[in-house]
Every structure is written in C-alpha cells, then in structure tokens.
N, C-alpha and C. Protein backbone atom coordinates (compact mmCIF):
# COMPACT_ATOMS: atom_id res chain seq x y z
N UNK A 1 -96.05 78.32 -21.06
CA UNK A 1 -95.04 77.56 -20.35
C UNK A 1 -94.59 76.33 -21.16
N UNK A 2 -95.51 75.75 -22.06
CA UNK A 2 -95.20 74.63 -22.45
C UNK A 2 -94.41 74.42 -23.70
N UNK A 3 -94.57 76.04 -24.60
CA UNK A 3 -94.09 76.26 -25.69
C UNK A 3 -92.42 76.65 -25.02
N UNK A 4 -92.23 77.19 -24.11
CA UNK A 4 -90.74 77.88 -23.40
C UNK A 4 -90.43 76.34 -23.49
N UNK A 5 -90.58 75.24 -22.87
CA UNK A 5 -90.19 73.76 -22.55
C UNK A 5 -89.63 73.39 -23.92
N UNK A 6 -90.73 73.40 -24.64
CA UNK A 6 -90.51 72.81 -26.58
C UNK A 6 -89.26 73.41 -26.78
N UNK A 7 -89.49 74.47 -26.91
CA UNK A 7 -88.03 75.12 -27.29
C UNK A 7 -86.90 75.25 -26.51
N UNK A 8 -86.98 74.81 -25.84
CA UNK A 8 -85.43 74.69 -24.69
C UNK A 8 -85.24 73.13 -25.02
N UNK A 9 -85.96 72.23 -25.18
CA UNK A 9 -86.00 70.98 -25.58
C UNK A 9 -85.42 71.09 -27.12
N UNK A 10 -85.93 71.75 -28.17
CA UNK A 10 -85.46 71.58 -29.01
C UNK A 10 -84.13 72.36 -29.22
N UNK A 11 -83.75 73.10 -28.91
CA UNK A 11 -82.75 73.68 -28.90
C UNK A 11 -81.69 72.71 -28.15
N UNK A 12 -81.82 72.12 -27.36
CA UNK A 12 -80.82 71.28 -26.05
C UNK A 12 -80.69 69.91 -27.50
N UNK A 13 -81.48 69.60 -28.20
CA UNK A 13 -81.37 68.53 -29.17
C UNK A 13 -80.54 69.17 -30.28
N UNK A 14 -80.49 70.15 -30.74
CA UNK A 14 -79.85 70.59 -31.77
C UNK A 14 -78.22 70.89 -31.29
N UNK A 15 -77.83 70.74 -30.02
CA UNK A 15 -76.91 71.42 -29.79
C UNK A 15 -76.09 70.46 -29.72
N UNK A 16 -74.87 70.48 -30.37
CA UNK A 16 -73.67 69.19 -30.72
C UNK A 16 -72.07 69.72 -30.30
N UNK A 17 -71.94 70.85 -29.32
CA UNK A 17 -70.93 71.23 -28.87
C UNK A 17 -69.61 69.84 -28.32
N UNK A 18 -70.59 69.32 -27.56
CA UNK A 18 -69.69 68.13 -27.17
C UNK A 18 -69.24 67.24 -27.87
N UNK A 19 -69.49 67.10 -28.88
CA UNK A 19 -69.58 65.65 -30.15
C UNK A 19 -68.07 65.62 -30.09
N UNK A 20 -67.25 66.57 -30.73
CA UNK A 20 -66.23 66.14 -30.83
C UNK A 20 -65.57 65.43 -29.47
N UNK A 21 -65.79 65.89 -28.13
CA UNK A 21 -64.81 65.61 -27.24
C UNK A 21 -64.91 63.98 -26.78
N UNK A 22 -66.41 63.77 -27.21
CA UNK A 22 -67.14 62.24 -27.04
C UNK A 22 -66.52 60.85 -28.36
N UNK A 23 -66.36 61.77 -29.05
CA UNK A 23 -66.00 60.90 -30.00
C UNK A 23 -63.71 60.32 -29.99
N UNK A 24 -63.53 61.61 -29.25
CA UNK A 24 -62.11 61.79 -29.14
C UNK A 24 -61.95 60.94 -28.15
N UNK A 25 -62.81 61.03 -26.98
CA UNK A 25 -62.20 59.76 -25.93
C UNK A 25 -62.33 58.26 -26.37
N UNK A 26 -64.21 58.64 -26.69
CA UNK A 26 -64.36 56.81 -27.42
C UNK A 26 -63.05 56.47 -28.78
N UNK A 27 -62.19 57.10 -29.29
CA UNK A 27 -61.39 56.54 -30.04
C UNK A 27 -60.09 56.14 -28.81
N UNK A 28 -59.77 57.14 -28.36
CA UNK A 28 -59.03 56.98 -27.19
C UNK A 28 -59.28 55.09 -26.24
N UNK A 29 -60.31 55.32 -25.95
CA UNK A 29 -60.92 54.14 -25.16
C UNK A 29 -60.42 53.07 -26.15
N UNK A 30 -60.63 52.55 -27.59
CA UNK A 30 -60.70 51.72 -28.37
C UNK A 30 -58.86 51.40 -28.62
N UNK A 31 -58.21 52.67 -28.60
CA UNK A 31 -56.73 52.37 -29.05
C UNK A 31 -56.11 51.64 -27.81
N UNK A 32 -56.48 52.01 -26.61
CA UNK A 32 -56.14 52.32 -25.09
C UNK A 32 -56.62 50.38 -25.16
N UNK A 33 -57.74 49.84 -25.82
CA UNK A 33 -57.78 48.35 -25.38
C UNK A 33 -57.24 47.71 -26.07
N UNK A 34 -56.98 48.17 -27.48
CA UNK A 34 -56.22 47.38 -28.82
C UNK A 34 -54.78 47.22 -28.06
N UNK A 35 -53.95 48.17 -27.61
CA UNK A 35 -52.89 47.86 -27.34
C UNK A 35 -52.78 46.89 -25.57
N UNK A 36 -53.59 47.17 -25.00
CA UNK A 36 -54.16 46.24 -23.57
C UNK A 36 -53.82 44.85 -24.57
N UNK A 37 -55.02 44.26 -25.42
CA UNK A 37 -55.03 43.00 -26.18
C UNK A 37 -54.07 42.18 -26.64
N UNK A 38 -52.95 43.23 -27.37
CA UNK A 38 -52.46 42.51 -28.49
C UNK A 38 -51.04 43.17 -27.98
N UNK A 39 -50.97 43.53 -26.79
CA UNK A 39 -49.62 44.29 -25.64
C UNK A 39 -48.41 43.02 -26.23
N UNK A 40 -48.63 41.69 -25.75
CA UNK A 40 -47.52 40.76 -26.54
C UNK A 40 -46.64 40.76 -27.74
N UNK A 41 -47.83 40.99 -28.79
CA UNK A 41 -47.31 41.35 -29.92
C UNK A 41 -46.33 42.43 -30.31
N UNK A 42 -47.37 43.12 -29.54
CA UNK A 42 -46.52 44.60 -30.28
C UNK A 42 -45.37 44.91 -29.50
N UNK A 43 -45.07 44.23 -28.49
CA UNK A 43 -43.67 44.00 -27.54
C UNK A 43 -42.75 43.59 -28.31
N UNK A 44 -43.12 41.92 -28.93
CA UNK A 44 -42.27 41.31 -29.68
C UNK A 44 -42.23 42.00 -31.08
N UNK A 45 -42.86 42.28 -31.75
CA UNK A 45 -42.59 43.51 -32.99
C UNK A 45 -41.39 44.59 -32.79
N UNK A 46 -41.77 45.25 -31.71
CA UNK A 46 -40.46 46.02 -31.42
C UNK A 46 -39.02 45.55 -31.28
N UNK A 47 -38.97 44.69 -30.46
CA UNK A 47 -37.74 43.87 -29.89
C UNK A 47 -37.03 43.41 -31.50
N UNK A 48 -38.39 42.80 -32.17
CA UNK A 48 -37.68 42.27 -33.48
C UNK A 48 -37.30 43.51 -34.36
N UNK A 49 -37.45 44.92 -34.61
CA UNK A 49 -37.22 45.94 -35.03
C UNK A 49 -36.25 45.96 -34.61
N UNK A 50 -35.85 46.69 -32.93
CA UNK A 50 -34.72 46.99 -32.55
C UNK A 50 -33.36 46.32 -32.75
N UNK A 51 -34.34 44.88 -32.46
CA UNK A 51 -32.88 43.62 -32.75
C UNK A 51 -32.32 44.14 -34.43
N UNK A 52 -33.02 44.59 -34.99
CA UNK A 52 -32.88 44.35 -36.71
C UNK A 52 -31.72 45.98 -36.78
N UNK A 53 -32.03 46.38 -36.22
CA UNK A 53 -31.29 47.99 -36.73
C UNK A 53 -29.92 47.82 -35.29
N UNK A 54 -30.17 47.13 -34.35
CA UNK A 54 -28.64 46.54 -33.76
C UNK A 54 -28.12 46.08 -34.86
N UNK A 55 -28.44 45.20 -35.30
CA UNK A 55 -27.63 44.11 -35.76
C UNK A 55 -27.37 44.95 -37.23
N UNK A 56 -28.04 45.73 -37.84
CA UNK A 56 -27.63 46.45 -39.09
C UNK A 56 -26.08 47.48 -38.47
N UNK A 57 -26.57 48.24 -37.38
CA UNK A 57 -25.05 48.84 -36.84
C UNK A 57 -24.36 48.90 -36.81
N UNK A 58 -24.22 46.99 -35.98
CA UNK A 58 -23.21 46.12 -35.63
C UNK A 58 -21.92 45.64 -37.29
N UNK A 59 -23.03 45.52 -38.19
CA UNK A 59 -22.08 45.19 -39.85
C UNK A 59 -21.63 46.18 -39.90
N UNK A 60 -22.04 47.40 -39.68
CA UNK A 60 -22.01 49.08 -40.25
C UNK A 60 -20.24 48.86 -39.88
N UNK A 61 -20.33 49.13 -38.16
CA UNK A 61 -18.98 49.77 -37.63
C UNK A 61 -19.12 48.08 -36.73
N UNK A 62 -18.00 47.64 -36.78
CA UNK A 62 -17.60 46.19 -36.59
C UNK A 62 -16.73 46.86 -35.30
C-alpha cells in the first residue's frame, strides 16, 4: 500500500501539464496591474500620438 502511495506521489510531482496555463495568467495578472498603475500615462501617451497624426493630416489636406 505504501509503495502504490510513493508512486502516485511521485508521479503527481513529475506531472507539469498545468505549467503553462499558470504561468499564462500570472503574466496576464502582472500586465492587467502595469496598465491599472501607470493607466494616466499611457492615456496621455496616446492622446499625444493621436494629437500628432491629427495634426500631421491636418498639413497633409488643409
């Protein structure tokens, strides 16, 4: 009985099926707070992009 245990134990340790899906959310989780954090910034980054390719347009066709 105790050797059936060992080996269902060791086998349940060797087994890494899930790894990827654990590692896919924890990156998930990390991008998901970076943009929570720094949400201001990257607001005003855009706005200053968009403003920049208006205003390139705007010279284009007057």
């Amino acid at each position: 009985m105790k050797e059936t245990k060992a080996a269902g134990m060791r086998q349940l340790m060797g087994d890494d099926s899930g790894v990827g899906v654990v590692e896919v959310v924890l990156i998930l989780v990390v991008i998901v707070a970076l943009v929570i954090i720094f949400r201001d910034q990257i607001t005003g980054l855009i706005n200053r992009i968009f403003g920049g390719v208006n205003s390139g347009v705007d010279t284009l066709m007057p």
